[in-house]
N, C-alpha and C. Protein backbone atom coordinates (compact mmCIF):
# COMPACT_ATOMS: atom_id res chain seq x y z
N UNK A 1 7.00 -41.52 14.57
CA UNK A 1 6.37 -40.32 14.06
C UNK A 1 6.73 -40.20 12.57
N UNK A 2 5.76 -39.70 11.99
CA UNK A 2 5.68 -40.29 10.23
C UNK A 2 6.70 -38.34 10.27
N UNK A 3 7.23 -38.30 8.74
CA UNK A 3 8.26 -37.50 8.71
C UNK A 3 7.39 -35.99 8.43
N UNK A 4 5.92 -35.75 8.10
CA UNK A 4 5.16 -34.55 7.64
C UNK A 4 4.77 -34.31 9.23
N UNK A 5 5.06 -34.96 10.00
CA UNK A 5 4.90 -34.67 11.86
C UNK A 5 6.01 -34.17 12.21
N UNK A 6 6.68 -34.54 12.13
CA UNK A 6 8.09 -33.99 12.39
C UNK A 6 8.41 -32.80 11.55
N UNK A 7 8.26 -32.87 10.33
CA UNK A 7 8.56 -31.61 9.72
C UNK A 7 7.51 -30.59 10.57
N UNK A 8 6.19 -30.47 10.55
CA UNK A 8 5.20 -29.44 11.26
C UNK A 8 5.47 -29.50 12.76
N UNK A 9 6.04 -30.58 13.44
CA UNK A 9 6.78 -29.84 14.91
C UNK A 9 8.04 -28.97 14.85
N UNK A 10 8.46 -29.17 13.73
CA UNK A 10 10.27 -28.73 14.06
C UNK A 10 10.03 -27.59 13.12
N UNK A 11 9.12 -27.06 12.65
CA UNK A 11 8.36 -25.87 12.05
C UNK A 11 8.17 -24.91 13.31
N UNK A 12 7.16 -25.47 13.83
CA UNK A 12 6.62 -24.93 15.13
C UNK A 12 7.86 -24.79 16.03
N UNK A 13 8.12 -25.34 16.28
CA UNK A 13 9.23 -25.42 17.36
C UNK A 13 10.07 -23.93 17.38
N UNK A 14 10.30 -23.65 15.90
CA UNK A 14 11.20 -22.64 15.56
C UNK A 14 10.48 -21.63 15.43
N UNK A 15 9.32 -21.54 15.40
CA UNK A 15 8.51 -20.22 15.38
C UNK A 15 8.23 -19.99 13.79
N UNK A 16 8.59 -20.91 12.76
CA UNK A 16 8.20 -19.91 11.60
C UNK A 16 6.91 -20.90 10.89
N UNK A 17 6.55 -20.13 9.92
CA UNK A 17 5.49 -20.96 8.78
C UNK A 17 5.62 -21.98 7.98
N UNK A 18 5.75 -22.69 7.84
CA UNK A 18 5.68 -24.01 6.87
C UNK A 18 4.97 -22.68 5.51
N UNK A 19 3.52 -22.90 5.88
CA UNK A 19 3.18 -21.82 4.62
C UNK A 19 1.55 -21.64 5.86
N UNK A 20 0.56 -20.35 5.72
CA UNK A 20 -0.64 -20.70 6.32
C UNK A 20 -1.60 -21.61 5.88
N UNK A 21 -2.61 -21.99 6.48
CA UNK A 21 -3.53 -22.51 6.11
C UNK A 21 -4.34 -22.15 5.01
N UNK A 22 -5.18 -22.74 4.75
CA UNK A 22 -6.14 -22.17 3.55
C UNK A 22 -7.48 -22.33 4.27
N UNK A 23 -8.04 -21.12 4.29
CA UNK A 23 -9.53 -21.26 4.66
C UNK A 23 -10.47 -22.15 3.92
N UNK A 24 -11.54 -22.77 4.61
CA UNK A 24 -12.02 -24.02 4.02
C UNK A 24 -13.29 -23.37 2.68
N UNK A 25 -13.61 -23.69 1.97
CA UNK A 25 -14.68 -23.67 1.45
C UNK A 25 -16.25 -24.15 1.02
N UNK A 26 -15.64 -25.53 1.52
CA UNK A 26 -17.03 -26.39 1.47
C UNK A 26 -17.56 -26.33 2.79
N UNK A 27 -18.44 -25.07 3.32
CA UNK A 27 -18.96 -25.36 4.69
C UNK A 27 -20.35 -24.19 4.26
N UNK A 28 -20.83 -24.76 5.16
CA UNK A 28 -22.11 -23.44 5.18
C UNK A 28 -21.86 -22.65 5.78
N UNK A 29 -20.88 -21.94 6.47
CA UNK A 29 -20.52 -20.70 7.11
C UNK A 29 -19.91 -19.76 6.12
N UNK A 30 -20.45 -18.51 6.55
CA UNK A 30 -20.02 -17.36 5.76
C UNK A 30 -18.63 -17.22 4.98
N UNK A 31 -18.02 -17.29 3.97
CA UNK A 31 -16.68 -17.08 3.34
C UNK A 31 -15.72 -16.13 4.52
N UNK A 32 -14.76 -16.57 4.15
CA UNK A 32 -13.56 -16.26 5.04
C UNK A 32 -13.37 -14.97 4.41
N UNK A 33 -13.58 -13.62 5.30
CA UNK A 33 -12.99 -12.51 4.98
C UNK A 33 -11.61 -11.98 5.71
N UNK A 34 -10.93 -11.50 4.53
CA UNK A 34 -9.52 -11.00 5.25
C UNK A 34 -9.95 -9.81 5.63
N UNK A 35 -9.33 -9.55 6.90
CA UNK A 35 -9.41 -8.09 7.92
C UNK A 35 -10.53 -8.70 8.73
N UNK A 36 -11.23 -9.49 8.92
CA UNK A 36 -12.39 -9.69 9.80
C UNK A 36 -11.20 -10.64 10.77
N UNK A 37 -11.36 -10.41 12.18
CA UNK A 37 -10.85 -11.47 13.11
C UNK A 37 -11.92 -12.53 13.78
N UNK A 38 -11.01 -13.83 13.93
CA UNK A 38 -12.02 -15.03 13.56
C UNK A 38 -11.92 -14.98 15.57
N UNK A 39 -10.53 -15.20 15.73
CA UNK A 39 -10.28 -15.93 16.89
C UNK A 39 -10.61 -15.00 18.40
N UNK A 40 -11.42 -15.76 18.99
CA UNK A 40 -12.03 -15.32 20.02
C UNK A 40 -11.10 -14.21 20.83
N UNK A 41 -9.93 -14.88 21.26
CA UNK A 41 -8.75 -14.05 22.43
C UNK A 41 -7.92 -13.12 21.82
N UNK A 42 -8.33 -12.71 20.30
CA UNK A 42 -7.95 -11.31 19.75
C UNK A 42 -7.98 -10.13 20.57
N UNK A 43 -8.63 -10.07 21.67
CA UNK A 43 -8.38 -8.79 22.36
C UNK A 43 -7.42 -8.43 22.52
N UNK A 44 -6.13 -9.11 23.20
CA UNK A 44 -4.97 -9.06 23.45
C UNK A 44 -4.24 -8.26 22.51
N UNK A 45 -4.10 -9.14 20.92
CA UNK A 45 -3.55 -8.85 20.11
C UNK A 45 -4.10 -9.35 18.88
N UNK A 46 -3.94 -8.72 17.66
CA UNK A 46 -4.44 -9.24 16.33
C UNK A 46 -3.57 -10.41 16.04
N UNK A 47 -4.30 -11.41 15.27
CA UNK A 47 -3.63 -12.61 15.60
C UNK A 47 -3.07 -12.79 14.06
N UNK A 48 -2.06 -13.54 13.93
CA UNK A 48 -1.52 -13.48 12.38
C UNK A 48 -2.71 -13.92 11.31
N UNK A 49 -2.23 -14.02 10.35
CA UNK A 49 -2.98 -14.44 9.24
C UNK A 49 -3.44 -15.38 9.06
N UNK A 50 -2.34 -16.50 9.31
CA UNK A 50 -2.57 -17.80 9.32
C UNK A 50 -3.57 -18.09 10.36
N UNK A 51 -2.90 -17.37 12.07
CA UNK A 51 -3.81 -18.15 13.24
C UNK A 51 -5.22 -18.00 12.73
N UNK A 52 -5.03 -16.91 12.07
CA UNK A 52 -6.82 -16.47 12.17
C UNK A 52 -7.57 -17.38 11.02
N UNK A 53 -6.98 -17.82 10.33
CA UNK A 53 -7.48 -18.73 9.15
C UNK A 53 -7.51 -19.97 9.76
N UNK A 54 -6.69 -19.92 11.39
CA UNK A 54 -6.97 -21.35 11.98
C UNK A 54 -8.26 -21.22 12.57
N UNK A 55 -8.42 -19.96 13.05
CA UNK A 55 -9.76 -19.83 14.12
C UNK A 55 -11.21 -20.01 13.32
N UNK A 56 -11.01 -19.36 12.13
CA UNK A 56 -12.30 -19.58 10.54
C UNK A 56 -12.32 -21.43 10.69
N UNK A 57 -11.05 -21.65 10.02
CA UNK A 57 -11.43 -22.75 9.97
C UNK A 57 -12.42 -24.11 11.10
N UNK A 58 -11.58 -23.56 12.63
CA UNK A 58 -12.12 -23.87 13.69
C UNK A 58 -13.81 -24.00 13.47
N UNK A 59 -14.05 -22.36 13.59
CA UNK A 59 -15.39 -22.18 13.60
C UNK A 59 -16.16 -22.93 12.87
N UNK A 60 -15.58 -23.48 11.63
CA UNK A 60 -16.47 -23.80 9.94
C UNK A 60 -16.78 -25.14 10.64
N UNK A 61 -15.34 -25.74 11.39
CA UNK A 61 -16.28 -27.32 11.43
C UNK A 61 -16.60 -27.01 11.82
N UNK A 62 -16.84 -26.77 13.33
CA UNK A 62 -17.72 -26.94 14.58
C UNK A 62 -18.97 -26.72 13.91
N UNK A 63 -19.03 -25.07 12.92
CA UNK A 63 -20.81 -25.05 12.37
C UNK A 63 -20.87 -25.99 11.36
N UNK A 64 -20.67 -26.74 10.49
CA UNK A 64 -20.65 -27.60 9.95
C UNK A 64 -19.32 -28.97 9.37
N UNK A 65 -19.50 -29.74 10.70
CA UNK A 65 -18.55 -30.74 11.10
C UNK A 65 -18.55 -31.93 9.50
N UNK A 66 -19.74 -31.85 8.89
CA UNK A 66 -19.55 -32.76 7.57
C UNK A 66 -19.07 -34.31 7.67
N UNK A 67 -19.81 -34.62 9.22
CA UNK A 67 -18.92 -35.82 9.44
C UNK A 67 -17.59 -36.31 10.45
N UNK A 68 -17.36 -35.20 10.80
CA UNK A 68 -15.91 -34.96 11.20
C UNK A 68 -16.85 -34.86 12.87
N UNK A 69 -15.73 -35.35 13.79
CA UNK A 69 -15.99 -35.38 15.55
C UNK A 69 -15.78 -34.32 15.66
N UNK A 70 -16.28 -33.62 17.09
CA UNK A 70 -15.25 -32.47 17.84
C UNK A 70 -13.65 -33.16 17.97
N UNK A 71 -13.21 -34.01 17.88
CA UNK A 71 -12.01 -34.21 18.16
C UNK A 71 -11.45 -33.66 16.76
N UNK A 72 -11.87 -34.33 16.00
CA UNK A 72 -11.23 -34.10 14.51
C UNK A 72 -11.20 -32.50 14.21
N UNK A 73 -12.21 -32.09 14.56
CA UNK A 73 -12.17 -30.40 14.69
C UNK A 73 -11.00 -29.69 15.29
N UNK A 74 -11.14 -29.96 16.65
CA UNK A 74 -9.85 -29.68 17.24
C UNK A 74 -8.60 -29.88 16.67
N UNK A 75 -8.56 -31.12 16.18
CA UNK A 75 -7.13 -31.41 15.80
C UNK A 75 -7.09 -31.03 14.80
N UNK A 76 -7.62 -30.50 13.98
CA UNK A 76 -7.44 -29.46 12.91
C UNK A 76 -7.22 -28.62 13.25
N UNK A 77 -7.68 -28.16 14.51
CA UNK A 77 -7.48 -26.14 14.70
C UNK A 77 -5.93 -26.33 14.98
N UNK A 78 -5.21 -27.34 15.51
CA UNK A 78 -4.28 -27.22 16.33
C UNK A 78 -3.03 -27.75 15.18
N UNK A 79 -3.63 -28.51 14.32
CA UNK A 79 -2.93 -28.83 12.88
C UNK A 79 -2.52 -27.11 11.74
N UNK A 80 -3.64 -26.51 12.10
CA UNK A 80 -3.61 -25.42 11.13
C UNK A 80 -2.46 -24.35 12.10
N UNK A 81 -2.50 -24.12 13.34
CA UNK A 81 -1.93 -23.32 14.03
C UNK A 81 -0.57 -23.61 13.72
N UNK A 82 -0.23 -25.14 13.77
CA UNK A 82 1.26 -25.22 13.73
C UNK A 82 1.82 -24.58 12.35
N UNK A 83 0.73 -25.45 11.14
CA UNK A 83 1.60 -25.11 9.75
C UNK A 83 1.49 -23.21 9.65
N UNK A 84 0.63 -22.68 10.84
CA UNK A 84 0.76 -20.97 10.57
C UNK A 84 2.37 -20.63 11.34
N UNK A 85 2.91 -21.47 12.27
CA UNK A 85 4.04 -21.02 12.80
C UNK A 85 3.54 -20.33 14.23
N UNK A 86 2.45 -20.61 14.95
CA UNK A 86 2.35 -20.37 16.28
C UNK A 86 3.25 -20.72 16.75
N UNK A 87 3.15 -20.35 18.48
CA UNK A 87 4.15 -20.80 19.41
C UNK A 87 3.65 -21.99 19.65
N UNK A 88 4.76 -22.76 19.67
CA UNK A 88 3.86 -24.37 20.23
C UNK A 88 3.37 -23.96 21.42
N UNK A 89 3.69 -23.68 22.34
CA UNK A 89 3.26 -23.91 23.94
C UNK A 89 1.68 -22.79 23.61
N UNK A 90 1.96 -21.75 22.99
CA UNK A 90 0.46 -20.85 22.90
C UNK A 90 -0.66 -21.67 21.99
N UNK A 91 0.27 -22.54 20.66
CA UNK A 91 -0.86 -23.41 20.30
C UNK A 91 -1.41 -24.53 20.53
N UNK A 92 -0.41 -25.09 21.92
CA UNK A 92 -0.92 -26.32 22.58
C UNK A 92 -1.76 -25.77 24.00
N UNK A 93 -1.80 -24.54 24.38
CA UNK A 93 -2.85 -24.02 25.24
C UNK A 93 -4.02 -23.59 25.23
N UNK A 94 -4.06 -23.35 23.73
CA UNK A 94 -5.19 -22.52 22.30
C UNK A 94 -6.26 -24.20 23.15
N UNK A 95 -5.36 -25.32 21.77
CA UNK A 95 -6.08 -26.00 21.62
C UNK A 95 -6.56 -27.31 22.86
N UNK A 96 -5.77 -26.94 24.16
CA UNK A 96 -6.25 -27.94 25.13
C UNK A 96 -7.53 -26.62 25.26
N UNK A 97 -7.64 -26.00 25.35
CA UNK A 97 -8.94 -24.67 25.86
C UNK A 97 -10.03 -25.19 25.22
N UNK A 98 -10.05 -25.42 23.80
CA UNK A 98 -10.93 -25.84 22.85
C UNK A 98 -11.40 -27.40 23.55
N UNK A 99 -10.67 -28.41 23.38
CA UNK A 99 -10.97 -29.47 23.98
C UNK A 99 -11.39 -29.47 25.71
N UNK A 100 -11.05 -28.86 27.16
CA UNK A 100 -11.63 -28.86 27.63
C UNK A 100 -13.36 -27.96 27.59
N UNK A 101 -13.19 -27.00 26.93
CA UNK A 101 -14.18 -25.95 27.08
C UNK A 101 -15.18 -25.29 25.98
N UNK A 102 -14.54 -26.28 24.67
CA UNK A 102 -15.46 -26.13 23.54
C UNK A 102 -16.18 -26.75 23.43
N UNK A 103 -17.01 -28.35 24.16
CA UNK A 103 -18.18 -28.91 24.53
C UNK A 103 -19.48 -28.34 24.08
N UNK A 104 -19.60 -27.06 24.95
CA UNK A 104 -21.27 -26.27 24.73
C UNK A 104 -21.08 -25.55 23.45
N UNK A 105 -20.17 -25.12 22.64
CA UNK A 105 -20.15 -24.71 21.66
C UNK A 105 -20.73 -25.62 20.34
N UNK A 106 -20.06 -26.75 20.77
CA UNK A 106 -20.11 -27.78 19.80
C UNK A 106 -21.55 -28.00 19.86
N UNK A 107 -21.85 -28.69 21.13
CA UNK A 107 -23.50 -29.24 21.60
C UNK A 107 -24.36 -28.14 20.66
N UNK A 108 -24.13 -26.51 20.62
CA UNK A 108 -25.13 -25.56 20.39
C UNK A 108 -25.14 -26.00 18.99
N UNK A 109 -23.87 -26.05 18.56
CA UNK A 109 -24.08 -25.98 16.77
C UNK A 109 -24.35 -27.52 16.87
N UNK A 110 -24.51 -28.68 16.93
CA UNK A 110 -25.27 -29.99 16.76
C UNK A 110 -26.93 -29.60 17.27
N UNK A 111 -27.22 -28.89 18.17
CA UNK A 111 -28.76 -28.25 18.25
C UNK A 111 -29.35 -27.60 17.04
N UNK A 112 -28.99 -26.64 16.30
CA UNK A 112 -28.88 -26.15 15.10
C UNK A 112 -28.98 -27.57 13.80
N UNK A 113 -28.32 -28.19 13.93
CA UNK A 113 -28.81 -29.17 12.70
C UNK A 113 -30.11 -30.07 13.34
N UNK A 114 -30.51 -29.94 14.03
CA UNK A 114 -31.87 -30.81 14.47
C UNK A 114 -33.13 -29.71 14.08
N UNK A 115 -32.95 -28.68 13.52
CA UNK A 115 -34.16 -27.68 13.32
C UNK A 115 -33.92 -28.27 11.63
């Protein structure tokens, strides 16, 4: 394991931030507004700053992937969660959810670039 893996597990591990993510900018989805919540399972609770800049970001590939797989998507959402300081076990449950069950999401927004 290369040592910027290890540093972002043993980040996570401990619960705190490396630093958050940065919302993306090169996408065709609407600019990242602060106070707007991105991430779907916000009901519960408002999700930090960072998670939610993971969930924007989430969203941005999936609507415009630029090249990038659903895998690569994912592993970004789940890349951004750690450097926000999620719980590992809540951001390794986040992102198996996404990979079993984000499929039709993905499929809809690849329907959308065929118009």
């Amino acid at each position: 394991m290369n040592r910027i893996v290890t540093a972002l597990l043993m980040a996570a591990i401990a619960g705190t931030a490396i630093a958050d993510p940065v919302p993306v900018t090169n996408t065709t989805k609407r600019p990242y507004k602060e106070g707007k919540v991105y991430c779907n399972d916000a009901k519960l609770s408002k999700p930090s700053k960072g998670e939610n800049i993971a969930c924007y970001n989430h969203d941005a590939c999936y609507s415009d992937p630029q090249g990038r797989s659903r895998k690569d998507c994912d592993e970004g959402y789940l890349r951004d969660m750690k450097l926000a300081g999620v719980n590992p076990t809540m951001a390794l449950i986040r992102f198996k959810a996404v990979r079993n069950w984000g499929e039709a999401s993905w499929d809809r927004s690849r329907k959308n670039d065929e118009w």
